[in-house]
Protein backbone atom coordinates (compact mmCIF):
# COMPACT_ATOMS: atom_id res chain seq x y z
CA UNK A 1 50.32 21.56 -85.62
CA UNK A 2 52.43 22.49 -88.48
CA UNK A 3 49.71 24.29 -91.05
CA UNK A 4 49.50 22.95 -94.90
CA UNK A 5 49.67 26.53 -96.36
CA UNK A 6 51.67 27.89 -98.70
CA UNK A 7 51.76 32.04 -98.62
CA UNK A 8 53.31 33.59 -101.73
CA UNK A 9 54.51 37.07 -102.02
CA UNK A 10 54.16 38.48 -105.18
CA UNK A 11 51.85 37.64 -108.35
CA UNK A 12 53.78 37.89 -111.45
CA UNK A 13 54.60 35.15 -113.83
CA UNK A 14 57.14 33.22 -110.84
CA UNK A 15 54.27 33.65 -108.15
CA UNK A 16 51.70 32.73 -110.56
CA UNK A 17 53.04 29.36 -111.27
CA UNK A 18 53.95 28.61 -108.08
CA UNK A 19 50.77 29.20 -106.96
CA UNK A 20 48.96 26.79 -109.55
CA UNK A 21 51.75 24.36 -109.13
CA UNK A 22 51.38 23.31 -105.21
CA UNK A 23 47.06 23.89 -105.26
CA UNK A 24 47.26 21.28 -107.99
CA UNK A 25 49.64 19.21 -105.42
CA UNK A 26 46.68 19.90 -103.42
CA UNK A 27 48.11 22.59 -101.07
CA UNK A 28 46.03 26.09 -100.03
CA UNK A 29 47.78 28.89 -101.46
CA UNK A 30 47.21 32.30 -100.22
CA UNK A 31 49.13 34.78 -102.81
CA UNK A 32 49.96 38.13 -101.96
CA UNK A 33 49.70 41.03 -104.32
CA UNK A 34 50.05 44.58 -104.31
CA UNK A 35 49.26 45.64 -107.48
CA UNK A 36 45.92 47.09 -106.86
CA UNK A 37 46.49 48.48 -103.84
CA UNK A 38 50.28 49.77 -104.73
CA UNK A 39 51.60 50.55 -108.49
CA UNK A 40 54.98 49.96 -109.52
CA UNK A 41 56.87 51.79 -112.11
CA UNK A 42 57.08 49.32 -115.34
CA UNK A 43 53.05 47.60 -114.74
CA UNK A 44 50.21 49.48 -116.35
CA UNK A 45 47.26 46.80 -114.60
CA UNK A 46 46.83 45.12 -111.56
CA UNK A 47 46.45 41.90 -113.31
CA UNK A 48 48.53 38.77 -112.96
CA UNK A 49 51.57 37.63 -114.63
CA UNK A 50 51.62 41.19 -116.95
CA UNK A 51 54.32 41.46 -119.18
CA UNK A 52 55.97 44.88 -118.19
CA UNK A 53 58.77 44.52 -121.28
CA UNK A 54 58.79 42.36 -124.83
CA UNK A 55 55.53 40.04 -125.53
CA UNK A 56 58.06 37.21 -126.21
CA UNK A 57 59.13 34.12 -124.43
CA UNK A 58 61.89 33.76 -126.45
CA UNK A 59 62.57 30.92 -128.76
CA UNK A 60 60.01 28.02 -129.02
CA UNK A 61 62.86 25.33 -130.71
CA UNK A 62 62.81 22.85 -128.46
CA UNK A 63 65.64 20.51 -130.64
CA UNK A 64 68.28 23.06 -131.04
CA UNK A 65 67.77 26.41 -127.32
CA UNK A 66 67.63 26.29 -124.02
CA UNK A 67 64.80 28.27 -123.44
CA UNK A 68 62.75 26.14 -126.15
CA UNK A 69 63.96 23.53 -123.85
CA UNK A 70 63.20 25.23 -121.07
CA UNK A 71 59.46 25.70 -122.70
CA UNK A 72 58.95 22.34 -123.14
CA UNK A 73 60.43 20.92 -119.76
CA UNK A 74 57.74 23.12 -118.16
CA UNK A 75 54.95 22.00 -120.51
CA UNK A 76 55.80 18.52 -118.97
CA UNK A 77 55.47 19.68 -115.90
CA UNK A 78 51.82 21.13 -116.73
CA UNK A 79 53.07 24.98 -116.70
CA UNK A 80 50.19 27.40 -116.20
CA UNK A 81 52.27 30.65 -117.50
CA UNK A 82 53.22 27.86 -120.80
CA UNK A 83 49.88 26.87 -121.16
CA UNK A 84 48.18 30.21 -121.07
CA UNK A 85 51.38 31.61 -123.56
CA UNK A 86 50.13 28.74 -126.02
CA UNK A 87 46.69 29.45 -125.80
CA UNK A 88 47.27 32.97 -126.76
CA UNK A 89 50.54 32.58 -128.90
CA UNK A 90 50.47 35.80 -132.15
CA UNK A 91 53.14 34.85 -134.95
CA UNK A 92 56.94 35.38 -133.90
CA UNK A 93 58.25 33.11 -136.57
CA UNK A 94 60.38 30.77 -134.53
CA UNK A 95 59.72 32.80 -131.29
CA UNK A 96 56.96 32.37 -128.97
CA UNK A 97 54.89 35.45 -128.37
CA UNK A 98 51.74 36.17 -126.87
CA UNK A 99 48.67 39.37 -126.94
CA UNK A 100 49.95 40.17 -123.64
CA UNK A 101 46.71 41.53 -122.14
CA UNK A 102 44.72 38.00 -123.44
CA UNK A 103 47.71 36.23 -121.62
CA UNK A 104 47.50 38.28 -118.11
CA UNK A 105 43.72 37.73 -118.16
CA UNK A 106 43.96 34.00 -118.73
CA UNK A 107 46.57 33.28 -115.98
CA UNK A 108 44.42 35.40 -113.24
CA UNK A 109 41.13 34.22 -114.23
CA UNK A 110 42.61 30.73 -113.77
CA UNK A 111 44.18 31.42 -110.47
CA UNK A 112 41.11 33.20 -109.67
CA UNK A 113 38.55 30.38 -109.95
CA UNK A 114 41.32 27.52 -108.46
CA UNK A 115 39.09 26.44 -105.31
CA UNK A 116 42.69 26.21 -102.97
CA UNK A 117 44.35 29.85 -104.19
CA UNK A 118 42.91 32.98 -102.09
CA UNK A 119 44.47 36.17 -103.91
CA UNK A 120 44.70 38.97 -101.10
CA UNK A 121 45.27 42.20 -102.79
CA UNK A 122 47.89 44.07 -100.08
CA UNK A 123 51.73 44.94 -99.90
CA UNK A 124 53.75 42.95 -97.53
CA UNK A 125 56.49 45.10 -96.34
CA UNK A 126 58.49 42.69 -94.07
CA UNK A 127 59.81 38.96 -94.43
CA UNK A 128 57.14 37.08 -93.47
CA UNK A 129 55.51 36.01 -89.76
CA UNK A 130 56.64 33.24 -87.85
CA UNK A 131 53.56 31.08 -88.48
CA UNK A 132 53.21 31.54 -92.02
CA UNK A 133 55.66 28.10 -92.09
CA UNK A 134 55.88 28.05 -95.95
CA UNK A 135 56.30 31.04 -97.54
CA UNK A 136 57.72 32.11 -101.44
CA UNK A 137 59.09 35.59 -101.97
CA UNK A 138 58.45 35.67 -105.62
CA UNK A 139 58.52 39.63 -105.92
CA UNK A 140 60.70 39.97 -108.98
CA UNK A 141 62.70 42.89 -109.87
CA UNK A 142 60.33 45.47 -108.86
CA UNK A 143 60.46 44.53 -105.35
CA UNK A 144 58.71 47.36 -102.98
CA UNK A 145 61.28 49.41 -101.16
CA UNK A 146 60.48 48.32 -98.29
CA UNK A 147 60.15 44.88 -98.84
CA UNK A 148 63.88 44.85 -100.14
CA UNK A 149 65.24 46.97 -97.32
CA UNK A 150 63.67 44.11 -95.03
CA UNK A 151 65.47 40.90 -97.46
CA UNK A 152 68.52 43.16 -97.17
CA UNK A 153 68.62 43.60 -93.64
CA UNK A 154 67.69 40.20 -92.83
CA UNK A 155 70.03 38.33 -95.49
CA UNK A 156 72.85 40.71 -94.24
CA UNK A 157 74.09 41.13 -97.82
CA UNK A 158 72.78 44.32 -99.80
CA UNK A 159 70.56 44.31 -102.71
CA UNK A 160 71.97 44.21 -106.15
CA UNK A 161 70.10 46.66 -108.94
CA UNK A 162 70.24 47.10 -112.47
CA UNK A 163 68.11 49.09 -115.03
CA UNK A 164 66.14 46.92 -117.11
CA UNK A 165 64.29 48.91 -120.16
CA UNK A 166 61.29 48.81 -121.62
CA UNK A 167 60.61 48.85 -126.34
CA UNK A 168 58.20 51.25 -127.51
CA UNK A 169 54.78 50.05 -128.94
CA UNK A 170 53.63 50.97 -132.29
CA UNK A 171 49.94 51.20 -134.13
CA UNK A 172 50.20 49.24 -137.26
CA UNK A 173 47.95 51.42 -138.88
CA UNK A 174 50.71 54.15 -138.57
CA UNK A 175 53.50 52.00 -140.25
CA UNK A 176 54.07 53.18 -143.99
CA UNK A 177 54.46 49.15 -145.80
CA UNK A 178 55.42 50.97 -149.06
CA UNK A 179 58.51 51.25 -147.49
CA UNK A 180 58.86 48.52 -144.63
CA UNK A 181 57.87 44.97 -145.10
CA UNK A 182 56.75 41.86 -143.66
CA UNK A 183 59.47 38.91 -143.19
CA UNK A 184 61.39 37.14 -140.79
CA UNK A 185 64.73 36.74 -141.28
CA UNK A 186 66.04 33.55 -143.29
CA UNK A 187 61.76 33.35 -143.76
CA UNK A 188 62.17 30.97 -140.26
CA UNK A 189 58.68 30.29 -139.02
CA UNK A 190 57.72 27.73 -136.41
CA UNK A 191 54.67 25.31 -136.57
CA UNK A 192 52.97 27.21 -133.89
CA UNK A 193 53.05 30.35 -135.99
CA UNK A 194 52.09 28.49 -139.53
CA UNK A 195 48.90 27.03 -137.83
CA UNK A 196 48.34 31.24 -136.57
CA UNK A 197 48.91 32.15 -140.42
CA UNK A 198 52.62 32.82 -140.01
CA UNK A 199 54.15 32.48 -142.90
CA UNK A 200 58.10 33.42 -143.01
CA UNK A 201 56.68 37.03 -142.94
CA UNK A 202 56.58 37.51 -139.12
CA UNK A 203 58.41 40.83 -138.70
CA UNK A 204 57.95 44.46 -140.20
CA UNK A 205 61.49 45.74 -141.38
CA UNK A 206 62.37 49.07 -141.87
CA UNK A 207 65.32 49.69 -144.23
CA UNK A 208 68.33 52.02 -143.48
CA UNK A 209 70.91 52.91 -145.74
CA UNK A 210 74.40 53.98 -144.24
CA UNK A 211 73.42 57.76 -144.29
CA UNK A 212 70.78 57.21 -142.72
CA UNK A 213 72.01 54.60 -140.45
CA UNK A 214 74.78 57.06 -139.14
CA UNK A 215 71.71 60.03 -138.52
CA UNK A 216 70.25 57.45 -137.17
CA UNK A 217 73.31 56.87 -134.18
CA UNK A 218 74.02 60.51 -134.14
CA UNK A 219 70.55 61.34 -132.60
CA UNK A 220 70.53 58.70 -130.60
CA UNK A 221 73.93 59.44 -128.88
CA UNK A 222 72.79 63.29 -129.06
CA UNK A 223 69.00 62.58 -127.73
CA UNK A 224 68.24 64.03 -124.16
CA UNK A 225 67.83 61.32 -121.66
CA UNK A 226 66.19 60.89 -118.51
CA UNK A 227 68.37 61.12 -115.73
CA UNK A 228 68.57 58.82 -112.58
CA UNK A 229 70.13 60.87 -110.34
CA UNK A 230 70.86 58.73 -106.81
CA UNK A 231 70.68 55.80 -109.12
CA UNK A 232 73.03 56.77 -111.47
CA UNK A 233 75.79 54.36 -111.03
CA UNK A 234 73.49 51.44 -111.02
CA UNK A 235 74.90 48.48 -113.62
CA UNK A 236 72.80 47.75 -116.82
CA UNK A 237 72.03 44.29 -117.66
CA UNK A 238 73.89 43.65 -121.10
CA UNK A 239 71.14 41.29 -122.36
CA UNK A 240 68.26 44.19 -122.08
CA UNK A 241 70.48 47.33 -122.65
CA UNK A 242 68.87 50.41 -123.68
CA UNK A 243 68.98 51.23 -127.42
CA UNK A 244 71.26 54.30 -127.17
CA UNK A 245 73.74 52.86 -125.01
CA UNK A 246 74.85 50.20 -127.15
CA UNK A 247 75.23 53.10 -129.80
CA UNK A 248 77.61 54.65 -127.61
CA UNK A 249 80.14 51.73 -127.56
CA UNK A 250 80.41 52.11 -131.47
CA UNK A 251 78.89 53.39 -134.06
CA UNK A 252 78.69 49.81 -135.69
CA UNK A 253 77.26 48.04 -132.34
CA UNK A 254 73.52 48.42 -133.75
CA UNK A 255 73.92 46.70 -137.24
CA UNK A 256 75.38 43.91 -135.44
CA UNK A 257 73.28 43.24 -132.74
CA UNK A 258 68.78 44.25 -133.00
CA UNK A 259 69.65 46.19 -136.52
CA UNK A 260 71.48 43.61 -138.43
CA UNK A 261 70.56 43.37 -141.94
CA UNK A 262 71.53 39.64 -142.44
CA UNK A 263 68.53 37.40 -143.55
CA UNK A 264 66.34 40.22 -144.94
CA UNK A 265 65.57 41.18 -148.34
CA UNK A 266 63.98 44.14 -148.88
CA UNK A 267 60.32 43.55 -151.03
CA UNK A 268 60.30 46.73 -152.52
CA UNK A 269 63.89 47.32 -153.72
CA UNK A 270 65.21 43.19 -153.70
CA UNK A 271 68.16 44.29 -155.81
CA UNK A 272 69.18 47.32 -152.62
CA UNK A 273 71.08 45.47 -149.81
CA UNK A 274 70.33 47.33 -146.29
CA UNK A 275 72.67 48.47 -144.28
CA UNK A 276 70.41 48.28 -140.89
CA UNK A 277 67.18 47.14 -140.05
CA UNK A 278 65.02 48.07 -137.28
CA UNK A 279 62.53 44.92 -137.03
CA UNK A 280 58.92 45.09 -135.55
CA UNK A 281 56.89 42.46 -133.91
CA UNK A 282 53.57 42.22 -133.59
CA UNK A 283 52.45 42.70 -129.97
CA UNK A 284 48.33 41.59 -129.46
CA UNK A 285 46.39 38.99 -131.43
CA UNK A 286 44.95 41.31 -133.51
CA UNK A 287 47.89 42.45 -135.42
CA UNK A 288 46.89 46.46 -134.10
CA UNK A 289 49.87 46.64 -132.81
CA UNK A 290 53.44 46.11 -133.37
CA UNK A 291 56.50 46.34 -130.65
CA UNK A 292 59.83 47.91 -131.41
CA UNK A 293 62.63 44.35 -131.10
CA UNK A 294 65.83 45.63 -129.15
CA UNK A 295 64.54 49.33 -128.61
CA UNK A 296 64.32 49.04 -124.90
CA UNK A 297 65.34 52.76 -123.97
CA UNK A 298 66.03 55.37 -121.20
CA UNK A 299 65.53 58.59 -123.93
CA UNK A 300 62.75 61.12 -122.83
CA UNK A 301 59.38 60.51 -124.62
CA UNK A 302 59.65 63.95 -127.07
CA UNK A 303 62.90 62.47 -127.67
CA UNK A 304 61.43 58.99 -128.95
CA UNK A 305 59.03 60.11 -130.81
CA UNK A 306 61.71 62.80 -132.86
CA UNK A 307 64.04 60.03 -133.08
CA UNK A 308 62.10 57.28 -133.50
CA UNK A 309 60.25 58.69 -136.51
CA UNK A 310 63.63 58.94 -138.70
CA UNK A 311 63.00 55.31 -138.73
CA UNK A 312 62.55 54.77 -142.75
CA UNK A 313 58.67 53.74 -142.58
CA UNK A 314 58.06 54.74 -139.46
CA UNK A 315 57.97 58.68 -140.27
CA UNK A 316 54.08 59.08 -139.19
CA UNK A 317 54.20 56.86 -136.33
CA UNK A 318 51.84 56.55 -133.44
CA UNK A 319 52.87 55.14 -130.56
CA UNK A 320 50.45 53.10 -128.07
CA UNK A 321 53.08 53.00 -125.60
CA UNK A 322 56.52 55.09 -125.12
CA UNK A 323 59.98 53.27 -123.78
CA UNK A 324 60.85 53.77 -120.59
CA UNK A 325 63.35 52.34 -117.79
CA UNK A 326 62.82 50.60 -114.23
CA UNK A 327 64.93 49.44 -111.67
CA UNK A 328 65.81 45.94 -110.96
CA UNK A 329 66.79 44.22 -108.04
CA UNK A 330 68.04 41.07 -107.06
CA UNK A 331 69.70 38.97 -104.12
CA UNK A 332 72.83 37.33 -104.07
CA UNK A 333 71.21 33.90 -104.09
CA UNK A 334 74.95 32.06 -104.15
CA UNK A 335 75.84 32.97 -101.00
CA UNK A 336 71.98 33.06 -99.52
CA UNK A 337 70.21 30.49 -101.02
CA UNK A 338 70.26 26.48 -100.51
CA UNK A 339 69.89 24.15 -103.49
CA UNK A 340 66.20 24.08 -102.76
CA UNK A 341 66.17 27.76 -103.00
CA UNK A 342 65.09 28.06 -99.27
CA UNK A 343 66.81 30.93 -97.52
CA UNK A 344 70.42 29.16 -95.46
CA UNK A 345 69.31 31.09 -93.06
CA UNK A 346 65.81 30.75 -92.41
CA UNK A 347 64.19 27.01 -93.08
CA UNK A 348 60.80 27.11 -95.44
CA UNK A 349 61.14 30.70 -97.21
CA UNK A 350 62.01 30.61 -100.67
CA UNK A 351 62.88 32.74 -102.96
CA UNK A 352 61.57 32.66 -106.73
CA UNK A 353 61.75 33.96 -110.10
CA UNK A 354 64.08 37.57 -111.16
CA UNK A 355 64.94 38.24 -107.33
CA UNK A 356 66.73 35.49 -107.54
CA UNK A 357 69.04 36.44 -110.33
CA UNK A 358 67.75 34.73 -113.30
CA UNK A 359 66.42 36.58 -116.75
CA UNK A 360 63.82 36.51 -118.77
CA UNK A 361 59.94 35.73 -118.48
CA UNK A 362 60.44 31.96 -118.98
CA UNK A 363 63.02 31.19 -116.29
CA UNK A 364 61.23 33.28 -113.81
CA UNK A 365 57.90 31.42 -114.25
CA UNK A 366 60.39 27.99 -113.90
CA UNK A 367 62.12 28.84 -110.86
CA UNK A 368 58.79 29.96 -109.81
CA UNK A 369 58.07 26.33 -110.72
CA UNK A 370 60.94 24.89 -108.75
CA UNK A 371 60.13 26.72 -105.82
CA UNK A 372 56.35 25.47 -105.00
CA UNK A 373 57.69 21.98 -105.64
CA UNK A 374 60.31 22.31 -103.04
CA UNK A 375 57.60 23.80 -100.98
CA UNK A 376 55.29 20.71 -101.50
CA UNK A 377 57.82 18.34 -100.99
CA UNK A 378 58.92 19.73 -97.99
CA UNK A 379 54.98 20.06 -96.37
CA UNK A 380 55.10 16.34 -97.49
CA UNK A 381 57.89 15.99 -94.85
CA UNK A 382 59.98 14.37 -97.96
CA UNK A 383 62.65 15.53 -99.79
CA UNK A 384 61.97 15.99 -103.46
CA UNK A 385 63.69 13.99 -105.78
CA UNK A 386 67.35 15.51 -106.97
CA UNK A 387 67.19 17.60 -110.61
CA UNK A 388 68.80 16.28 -112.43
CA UNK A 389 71.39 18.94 -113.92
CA UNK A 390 71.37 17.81 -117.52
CA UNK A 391 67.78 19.13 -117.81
CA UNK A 392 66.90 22.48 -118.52
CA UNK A 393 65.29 23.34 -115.10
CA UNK A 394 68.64 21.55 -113.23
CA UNK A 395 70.47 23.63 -115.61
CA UNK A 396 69.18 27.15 -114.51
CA UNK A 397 68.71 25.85 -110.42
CA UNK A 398 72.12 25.28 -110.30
CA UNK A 399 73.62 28.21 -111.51
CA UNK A 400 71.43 30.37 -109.24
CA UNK A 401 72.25 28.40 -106.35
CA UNK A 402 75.41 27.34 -106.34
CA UNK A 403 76.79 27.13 -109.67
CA UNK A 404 78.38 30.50 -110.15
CA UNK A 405 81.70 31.11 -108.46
CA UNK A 406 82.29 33.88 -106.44
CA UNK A 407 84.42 36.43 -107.46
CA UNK A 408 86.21 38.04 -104.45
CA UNK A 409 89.40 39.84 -106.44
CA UNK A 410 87.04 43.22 -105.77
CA UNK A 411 86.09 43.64 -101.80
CA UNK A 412 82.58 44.74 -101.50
CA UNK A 413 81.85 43.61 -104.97
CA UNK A 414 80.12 40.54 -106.47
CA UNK A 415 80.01 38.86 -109.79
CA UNK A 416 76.62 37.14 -109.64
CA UNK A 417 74.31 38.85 -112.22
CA UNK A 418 71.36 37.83 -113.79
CA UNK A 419 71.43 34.61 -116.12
CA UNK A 420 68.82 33.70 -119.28
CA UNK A 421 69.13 29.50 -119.90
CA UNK A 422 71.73 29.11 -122.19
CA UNK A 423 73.73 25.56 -123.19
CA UNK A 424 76.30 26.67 -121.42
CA UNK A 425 74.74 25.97 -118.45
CA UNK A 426 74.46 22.65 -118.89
CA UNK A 427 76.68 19.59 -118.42
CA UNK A 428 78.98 18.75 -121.59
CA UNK A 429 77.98 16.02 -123.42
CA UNK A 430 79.90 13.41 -125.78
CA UNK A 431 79.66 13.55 -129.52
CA UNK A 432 80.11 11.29 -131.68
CA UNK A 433 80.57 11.87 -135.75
CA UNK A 434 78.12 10.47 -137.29
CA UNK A 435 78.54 7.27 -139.26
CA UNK A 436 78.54 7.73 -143.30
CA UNK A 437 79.69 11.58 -143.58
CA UNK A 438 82.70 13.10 -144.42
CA UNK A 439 84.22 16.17 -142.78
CA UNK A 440 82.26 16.51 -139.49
CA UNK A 441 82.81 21.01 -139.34
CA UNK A 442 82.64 22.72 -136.34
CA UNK A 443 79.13 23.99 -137.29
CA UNK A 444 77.53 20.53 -138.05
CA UNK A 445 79.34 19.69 -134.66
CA UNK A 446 77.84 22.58 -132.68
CA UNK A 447 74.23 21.51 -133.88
CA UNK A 448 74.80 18.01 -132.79
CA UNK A 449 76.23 18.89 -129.92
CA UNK A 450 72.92 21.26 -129.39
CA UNK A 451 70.01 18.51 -130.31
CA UNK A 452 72.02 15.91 -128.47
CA UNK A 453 71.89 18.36 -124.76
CA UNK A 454 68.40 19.04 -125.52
CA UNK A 455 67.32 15.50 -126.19
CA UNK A 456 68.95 14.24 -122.97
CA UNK A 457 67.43 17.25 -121.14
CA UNK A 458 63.80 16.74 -122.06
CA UNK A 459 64.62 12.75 -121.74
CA UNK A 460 65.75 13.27 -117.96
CA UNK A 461 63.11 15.72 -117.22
CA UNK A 462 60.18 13.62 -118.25
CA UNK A 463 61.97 10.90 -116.18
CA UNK A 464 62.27 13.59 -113.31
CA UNK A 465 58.99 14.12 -113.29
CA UNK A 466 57.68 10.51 -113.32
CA UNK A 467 59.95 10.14 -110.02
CA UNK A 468 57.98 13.19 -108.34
CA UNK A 469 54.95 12.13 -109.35
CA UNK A 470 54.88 8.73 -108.20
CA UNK A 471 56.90 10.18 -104.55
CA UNK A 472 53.46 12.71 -104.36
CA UNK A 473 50.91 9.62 -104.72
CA UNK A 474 52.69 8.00 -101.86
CA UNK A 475 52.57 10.58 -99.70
């Protein structure tokens, strides 16, 4: 008799919400974690769903990005890693952030307490048994060795990696405001962070002029890094690059990518235009402390705090937590996965969240999503409804799964690397100008084109999930 369980490997924010998704489809869940038995080398706790890098989930603009698409697609869809963000959401101007201890000890004290989800603290080092018939491997990018040497061998393809970086944390008592001040830039703020007292003053900035902008790079470049030794040729991921290696490709890179100046006005000089900023976000719902925004790095920790403190304003800083550097790893899921995100070669295990090949906490959490309905559907003995690709979640599905093409001009090397939802993953759509205006630019076009994706996204989702929930009460 085939068993109604659904075993998940792997408790961070893709297992989490897989796990609350199919008990609330009224499945048992038993989730595997080793975090409490076995550390990694990014967590700090052994609680659920921790947030090992930023505190953000990215933009919350649900009319005009992906990922605030994304955000509300899975609200829709009753999102536990969502819901628990909102709950404990600090201002981030546009962005949504969360106090990302408040957030880890929602999500497992929900998970805890669910009546059909037994958490068993232990590491699984193989692919799972023959009778555990469902299974999701949702071990993100800090996969045990083990455990990865095991997907490799069985998948017959070898396991990507990448170095993904961690931002320094910073006491705000330490930060000197006669010199760096509070704003976010254009003074954007979001209706979440109004109703938390945001205000258009979301962000510490710290002014640089171009002297000490170009000290600034120069120690950087010059500052002794930890070394990686059998790792050392491992690829970066461009969208979480360490601080001092986008100084090396130019001496400008900075104050056009986490340092640009644009949108800022300094409150104690207004008539002194910057030449870099280094912005600050605050990281815990108490304001006590503040994370550095683009400083993920790989220099040693005497080295951050030398370097670091040449930061205008941030000269007597104290730092609750030090930068560091893990590696990443993720599967070819292309060539290895099926639509559903089942393994071609093995019916009823899944894969889910950053093993897969998607970035970013959001997308994990909604593959993790994905997943445990596939799961459900296919304990149902019914397929689930087709996603449709317009929407946000289709979007981001079909890119891992079949939606990237396969660069073979390099034997032995692939192109697949990790994705964040973006429009252009999505289908095109039509515009057309509006009646009554004049010149229709290419920016007023962009923006139209923008709301009109992300209206038909969160149109087709809501739609999408009507469809599946009406296919569950028949079954």
């Amino acid at each position: 008799m085939r068993q109604n369980i659904l075993h998940i490997i792997g408790g961070g924010l893709a297992g989490s919400e897989a796990a609350w998704q199919a008990a609330n489809a009224g499945y048992d869940v038993i989730l595997h974690e080793m975090r409490g038995v076995r550390g990694t080398d990014a967590h700090q706790g052994d609680g659920l769903a921790e947030l090992v890098c930023s505190n953000s989930f990215r933009s919350d603009d649900h009319e005009m990005n992906a990922v605030g698409v994304l955000h509300q697609e899975m609200r829709l869809a009753n999102s536990l890693i969502i819901a628990s963000g909102d709950k404990h959401k600090v201002p981030a101007g546009s962005a949504l952030a969360v106090d990302r201890e408040h957030f880890s000890d929602e999500v497992t004290r929900t998970l805890e307490k669910h009546p059909r989800i037994n958490i068993i603290r232990e590491e699984v080092e193989t692919l799972p048994r023959d009778d555990w018939q469902q299974t999701i491997v949702a071990t993100g990018p800090l996969t045990s060795p083990a455990l990865a040497e095991a997907i490799a061998s069985a998948t017959g393809e070898d396991a990507l990696a990448f170095f993904d970086a961690i931002a320094p944390i910073i006491h705000f008592d330490s930060i000197d405001l006669d010199v760096a001040w509070f704003q976010s830039r254009y003074d954007k703020v979001s209706a979440h962070a109004a109703e938390l007292g945001g205000d258009g003053k979301d962000y510490i900035n710290c002014p640089m002029n171009k002297e000490q902008y170009y000290a600034f790079i120069d120690a950087l470049v010059g500052g002794d890094k930890a070394l990686f030794k059998e790792w050392e040729d491992t690829p970066y991921f461009d969208g979480c690059l360490p601080i001092e290696v986008m100084a090396e490709r130019g001496p400008e890179t900075l104050r056009h990518g986490p340092m640009k100046p644009m949108g800022l006005t300094n409150a104690h000089k207004p008539d002194e235009k910057a030449y870099a900023v280094v912005q600050l976000r605050q990281d815990n719902a108490l304001g006590s402390l503040y994370n550095m925004v683009g400083f993920q790095t790989k220099l040693k920790y005497g080295e951050q705090i030398r370097v670091f403190r040449t930061i205008p304003g941030l000269e007597q800083a104290e730092f609750a937590r030090l930068g560091g550097l893990h590696r990443n790893t993720f599967i070819n899921s292309p060539a290895l996965l099926d639509p559903t995100l089942a393994l071609k070669a093995r019916s009823g295990l899944r894969f889910a969240g950053q093993i897969t090949g998607c970035e970013g906490y959001v997308e994990s959490a909604a593959i993790g999503l994905l997943a445990a309905k596939f799961a459900v559907a296919e304990m149902q003995g019914q397929p689930l409804p087709a996603i449709p690709k317009t929407t946000a979640f289709g979007a981001l599905l079909y890119h891992i799964t079949e939606g990237h093409i396969q660069w073979n001009d390099e034997p032995g090397k692939r192109s697949f690397q990790p994705m964040n939802i973006n429009f252009g993953l999505f289908p095109p759509v039509e515009i057309v100008k509006p009646e009554g205006i004049g010149r229709f630019r290419g920016k007023d076009k962009a923006r139209l084109k923008k709301k009109t994706m992300a209206a038909r996204a969160l149109r087709d989702c809501a739609s999408w999930l009507q469809e599946c929930e009406m296919q569950q009460e028949s079954a």
